[in-house]
C-alpha atoms as a PDB file:
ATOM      1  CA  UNK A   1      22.461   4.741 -11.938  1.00  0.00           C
ATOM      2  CA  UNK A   2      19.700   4.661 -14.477  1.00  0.00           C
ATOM      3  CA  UNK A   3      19.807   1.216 -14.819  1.00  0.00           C
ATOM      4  CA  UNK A   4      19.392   0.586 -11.183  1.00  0.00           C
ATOM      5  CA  UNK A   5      16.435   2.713 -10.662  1.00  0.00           C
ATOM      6  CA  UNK A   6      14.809   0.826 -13.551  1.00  0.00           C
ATOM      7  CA  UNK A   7      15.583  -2.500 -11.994  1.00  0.00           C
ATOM      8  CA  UNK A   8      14.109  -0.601  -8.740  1.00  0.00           C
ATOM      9  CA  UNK A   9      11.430  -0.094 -10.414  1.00  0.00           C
ATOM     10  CA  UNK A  10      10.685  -3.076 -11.653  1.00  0.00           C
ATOM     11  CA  UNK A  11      11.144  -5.192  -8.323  1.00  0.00           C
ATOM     12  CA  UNK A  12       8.994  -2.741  -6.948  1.00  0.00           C
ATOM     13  CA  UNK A  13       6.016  -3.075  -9.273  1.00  0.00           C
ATOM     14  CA  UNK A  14       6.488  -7.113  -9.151  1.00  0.00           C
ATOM     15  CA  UNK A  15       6.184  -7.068  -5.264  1.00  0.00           C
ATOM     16  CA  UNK A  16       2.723  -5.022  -5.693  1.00  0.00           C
ATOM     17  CA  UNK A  17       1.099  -7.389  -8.622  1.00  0.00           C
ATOM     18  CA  UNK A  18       2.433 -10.111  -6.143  1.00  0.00           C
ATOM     19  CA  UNK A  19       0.375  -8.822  -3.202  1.00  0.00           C
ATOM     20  CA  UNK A  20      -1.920  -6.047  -3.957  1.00  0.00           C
ATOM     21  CA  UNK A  21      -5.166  -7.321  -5.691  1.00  0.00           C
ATOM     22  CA  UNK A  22      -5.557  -5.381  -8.844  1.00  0.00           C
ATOM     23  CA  UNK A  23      -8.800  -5.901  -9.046  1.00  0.00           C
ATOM     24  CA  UNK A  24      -9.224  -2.643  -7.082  1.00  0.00           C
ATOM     25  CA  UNK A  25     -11.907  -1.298  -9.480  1.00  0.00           C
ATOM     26  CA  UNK A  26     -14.656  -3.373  -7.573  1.00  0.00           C
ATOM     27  CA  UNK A  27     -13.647  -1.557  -3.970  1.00  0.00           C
ATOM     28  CA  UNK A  28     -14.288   1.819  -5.790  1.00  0.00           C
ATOM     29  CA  UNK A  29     -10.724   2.210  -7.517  1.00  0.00           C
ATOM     30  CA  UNK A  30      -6.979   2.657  -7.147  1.00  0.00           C
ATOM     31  CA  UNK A  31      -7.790   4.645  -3.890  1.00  0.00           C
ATOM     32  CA  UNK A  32      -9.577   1.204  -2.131  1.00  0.00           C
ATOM     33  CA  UNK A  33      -6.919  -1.034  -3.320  1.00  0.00           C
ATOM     34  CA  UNK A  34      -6.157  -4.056  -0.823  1.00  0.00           C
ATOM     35  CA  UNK A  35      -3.443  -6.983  -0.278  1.00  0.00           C
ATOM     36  CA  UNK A  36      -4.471 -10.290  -1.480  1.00  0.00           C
ATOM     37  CA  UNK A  37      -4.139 -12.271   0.999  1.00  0.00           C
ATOM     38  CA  UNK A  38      -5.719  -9.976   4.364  1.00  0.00           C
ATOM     39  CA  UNK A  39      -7.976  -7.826   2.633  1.00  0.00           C
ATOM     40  CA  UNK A  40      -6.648  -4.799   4.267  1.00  0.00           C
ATOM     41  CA  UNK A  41      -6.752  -1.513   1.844  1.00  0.00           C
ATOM     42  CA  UNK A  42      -3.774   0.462   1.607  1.00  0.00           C
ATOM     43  CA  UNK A  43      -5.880   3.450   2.676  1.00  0.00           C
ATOM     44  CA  UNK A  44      -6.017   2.132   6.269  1.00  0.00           C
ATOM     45  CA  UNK A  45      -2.144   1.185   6.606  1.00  0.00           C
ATOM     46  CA  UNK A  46      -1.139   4.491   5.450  1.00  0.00           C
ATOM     47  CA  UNK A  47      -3.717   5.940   8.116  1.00  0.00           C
ATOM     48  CA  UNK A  48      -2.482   3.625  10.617  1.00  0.00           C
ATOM     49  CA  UNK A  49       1.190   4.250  10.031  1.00  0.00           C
ATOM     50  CA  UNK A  50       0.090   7.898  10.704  1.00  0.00           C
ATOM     51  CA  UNK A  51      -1.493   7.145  13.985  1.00  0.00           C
ATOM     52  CA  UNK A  52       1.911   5.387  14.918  1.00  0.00           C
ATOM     53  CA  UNK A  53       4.303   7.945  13.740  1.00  0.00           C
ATOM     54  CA  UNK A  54       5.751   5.486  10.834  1.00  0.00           C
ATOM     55  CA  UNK A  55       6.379   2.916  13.104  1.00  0.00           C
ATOM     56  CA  UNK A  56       5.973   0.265   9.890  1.00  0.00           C
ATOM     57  CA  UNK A  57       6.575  -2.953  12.394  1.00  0.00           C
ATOM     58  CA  UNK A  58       4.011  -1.775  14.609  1.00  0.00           C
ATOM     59  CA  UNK A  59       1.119  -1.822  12.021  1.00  0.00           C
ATOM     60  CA  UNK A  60       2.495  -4.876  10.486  1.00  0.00           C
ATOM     61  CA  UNK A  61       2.073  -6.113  13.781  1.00  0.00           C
ATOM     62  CA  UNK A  62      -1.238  -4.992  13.850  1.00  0.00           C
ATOM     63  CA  UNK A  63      -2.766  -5.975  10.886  1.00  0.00           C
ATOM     64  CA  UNK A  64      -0.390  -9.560  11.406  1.00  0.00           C
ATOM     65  CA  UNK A  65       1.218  -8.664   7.730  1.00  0.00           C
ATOM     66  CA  UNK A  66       4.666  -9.708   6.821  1.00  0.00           C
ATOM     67  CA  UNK A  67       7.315  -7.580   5.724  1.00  0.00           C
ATOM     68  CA  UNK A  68       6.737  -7.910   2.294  1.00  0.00           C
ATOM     69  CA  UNK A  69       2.782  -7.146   2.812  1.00  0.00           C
ATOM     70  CA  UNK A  70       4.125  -3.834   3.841  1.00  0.00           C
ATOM     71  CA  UNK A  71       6.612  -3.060   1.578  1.00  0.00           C
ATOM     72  CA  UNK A  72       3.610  -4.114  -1.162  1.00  0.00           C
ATOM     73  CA  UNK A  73       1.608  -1.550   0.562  1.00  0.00           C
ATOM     74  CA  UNK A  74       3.959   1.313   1.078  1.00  0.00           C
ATOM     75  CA  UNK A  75       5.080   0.676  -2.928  1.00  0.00           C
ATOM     76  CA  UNK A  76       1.826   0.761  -3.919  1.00  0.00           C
ATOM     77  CA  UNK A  77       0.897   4.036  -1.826  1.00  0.00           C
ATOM     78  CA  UNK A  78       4.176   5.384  -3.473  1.00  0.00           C
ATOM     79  CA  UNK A  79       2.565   4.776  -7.299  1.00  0.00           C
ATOM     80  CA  UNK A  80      -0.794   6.079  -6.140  1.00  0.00           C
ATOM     81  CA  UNK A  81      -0.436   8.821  -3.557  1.00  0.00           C
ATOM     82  CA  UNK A  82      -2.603  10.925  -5.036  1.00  0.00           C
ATOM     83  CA  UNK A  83      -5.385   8.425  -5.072  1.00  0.00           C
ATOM     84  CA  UNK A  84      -4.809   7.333  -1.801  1.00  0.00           C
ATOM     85  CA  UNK A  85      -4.459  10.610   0.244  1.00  0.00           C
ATOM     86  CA  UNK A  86      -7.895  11.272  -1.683  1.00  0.00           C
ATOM     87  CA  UNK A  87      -9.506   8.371   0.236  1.00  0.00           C
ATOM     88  CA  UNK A  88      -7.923   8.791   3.401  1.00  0.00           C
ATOM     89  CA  UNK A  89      -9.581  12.891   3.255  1.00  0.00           C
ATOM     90  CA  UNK A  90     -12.952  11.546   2.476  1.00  0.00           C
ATOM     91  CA  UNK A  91     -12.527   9.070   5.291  1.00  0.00           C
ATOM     92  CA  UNK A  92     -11.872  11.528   7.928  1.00  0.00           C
ATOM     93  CA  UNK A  93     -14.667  14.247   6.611  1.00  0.00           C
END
Protein backbone atom coordinates (compact mmCIF):
# COMPACT_ATOMS: atom_id res chain seq x y z
CA UNK A 1 0.00 0.00 0.00
CA UNK A 2 2.92 2.21 0.82
CA UNK A 3 4.50 1.62 -2.20
CA UNK A 4 1.56 2.64 -4.23
CA UNK A 5 0.94 5.87 -2.59
CA UNK A 6 4.60 6.69 -3.25
CA UNK A 7 4.28 5.83 -6.89
CA UNK A 8 0.96 8.10 -6.48
CA UNK A 9 2.87 10.46 -5.45
CA UNK A 10 5.27 10.60 -7.73
CA UNK A 11 2.97 10.52 -10.97
CA UNK A 12 1.28 13.17 -9.34
CA UNK A 13 4.15 15.60 -8.84
CA UNK A 14 5.46 14.67 -12.58
CA UNK A 15 2.01 15.70 -14.08
CA UNK A 16 2.38 19.24 -12.16
CA UNK A 17 6.27 19.99 -13.25
CA UNK A 18 4.77 18.83 -16.67
CA UNK A 19 2.08 21.54 -16.72
CA UNK A 20 2.22 23.97 -13.96
CA UNK A 21 4.98 26.66 -14.57
CA UNK A 22 7.17 26.68 -11.56
CA UNK A 23 8.26 29.74 -12.08
CA UNK A 24 5.36 30.92 -9.88
CA UNK A 25 7.60 33.24 -7.80
CA UNK A 26 7.26 36.03 -10.56
CA UNK A 27 3.12 35.94 -10.27
CA UNK A 28 3.62 36.63 -6.48
CA UNK A 29 4.25 32.88 -5.30
CA UNK A 30 2.93 29.35 -4.90
CA UNK A 31 -0.58 30.99 -4.38
CA UNK A 32 -0.47 32.65 -8.30
CA UNK A 33 0.86 29.57 -9.79
CA UNK A 34 -0.42 28.93 -13.52
CA UNK A 35 -0.40 26.03 -16.32
CA UNK A 36 2.15 26.41 -18.93
CA UNK A 37 0.59 26.32 -21.71
CA UNK A 38 -2.96 28.76 -20.99
CA UNK A 39 -1.71 30.90 -18.41
CA UNK A 40 -4.61 30.27 -16.23
CA UNK A 41 -3.65 30.31 -12.26
CA UNK A 42 -4.83 27.60 -10.24
CA UNK A 43 -6.45 30.21 -7.99
CA UNK A 44 -9.16 30.86 -10.62
CA UNK A 45 -9.96 27.04 -11.48
CA UNK A 46 -10.38 26.24 -7.95
CA UNK A 47 -12.76 29.42 -7.76
CA UNK A 48 -14.41 28.41 -10.83
CA UNK A 49 -14.93 24.80 -9.89
CA UNK A 50 -16.66 26.43 -6.84
CA UNK A 51 -18.99 28.50 -8.88
CA UNK A 52 -19.91 25.14 -10.74
CA UNK A 53 -20.34 22.90 -7.83
CA UNK A 54 -17.11 20.65 -8.90
CA UNK A 55 -18.33 20.15 -12.13
CA UNK A 56 -14.35 19.63 -13.31
CA UNK A 57 -15.52 19.12 -17.23
CA UNK A 58 -17.40 22.18 -17.12
CA UNK A 59 -14.42 24.51 -16.25
CA UNK A 60 -12.19 22.51 -18.40
CA UNK A 61 -14.59 23.39 -20.85
CA UNK A 62 -14.35 26.77 -19.97
CA UNK A 63 -10.98 27.59 -19.76
CA UNK A 64 -10.62 24.94 -23.17
CA UNK A 65 -8.00 22.79 -20.84
CA UNK A 66 -7.54 19.13 -21.32
CA UNK A 67 -7.94 16.60 -18.83
CA UNK A 68 -4.60 16.48 -17.81
CA UNK A 69 -4.49 20.52 -17.46
CA UNK A 70 -6.95 19.80 -14.77
CA UNK A 71 -5.75 17.05 -13.07
CA UNK A 72 -2.23 19.34 -13.08
CA UNK A 73 -4.31 21.92 -11.48
CA UNK A 74 -6.37 20.07 -8.96
CA UNK A 75 -2.77 18.15 -7.93
CA UNK A 76 -1.20 21.14 -7.58
CA UNK A 77 -4.11 22.83 -5.43
CA UNK A 78 -3.85 19.49 -3.42
CA UNK A 79 0.17 20.27 -2.54
CA UNK A 80 -0.62 23.92 -1.92
CA UNK A 81 -4.06 24.38 -0.40
CA UNK A 82 -3.04 26.47 2.03
CA UNK A 83 -1.46 28.88 -0.36
CA UNK A 84 -4.12 28.80 -2.63
CA UNK A 85 -7.27 29.23 -0.41
CA UNK A 86 -5.03 32.30 0.83
CA UNK A 87 -5.31 33.88 -2.65
CA UNK A 88 -8.67 32.98 -3.45
CA UNK A 89 -9.72 35.06 0.31
CA UNK A 90 -7.77 38.04 -0.74
CA UNK A 91 -9.47 37.86 -4.11
CA UNK A 92 -12.91 38.01 -2.86
CA UNK A 93 -12.13 40.81 0.05
Amino acid sequence: MAASRQQSDLDEQQLVEKHIGLDYERYGGRADARLKQSGVSVWAIVTYLGVYDGDVDEVARIYDLSKEEMDAALAYYRRNKKYVDARILLNEA
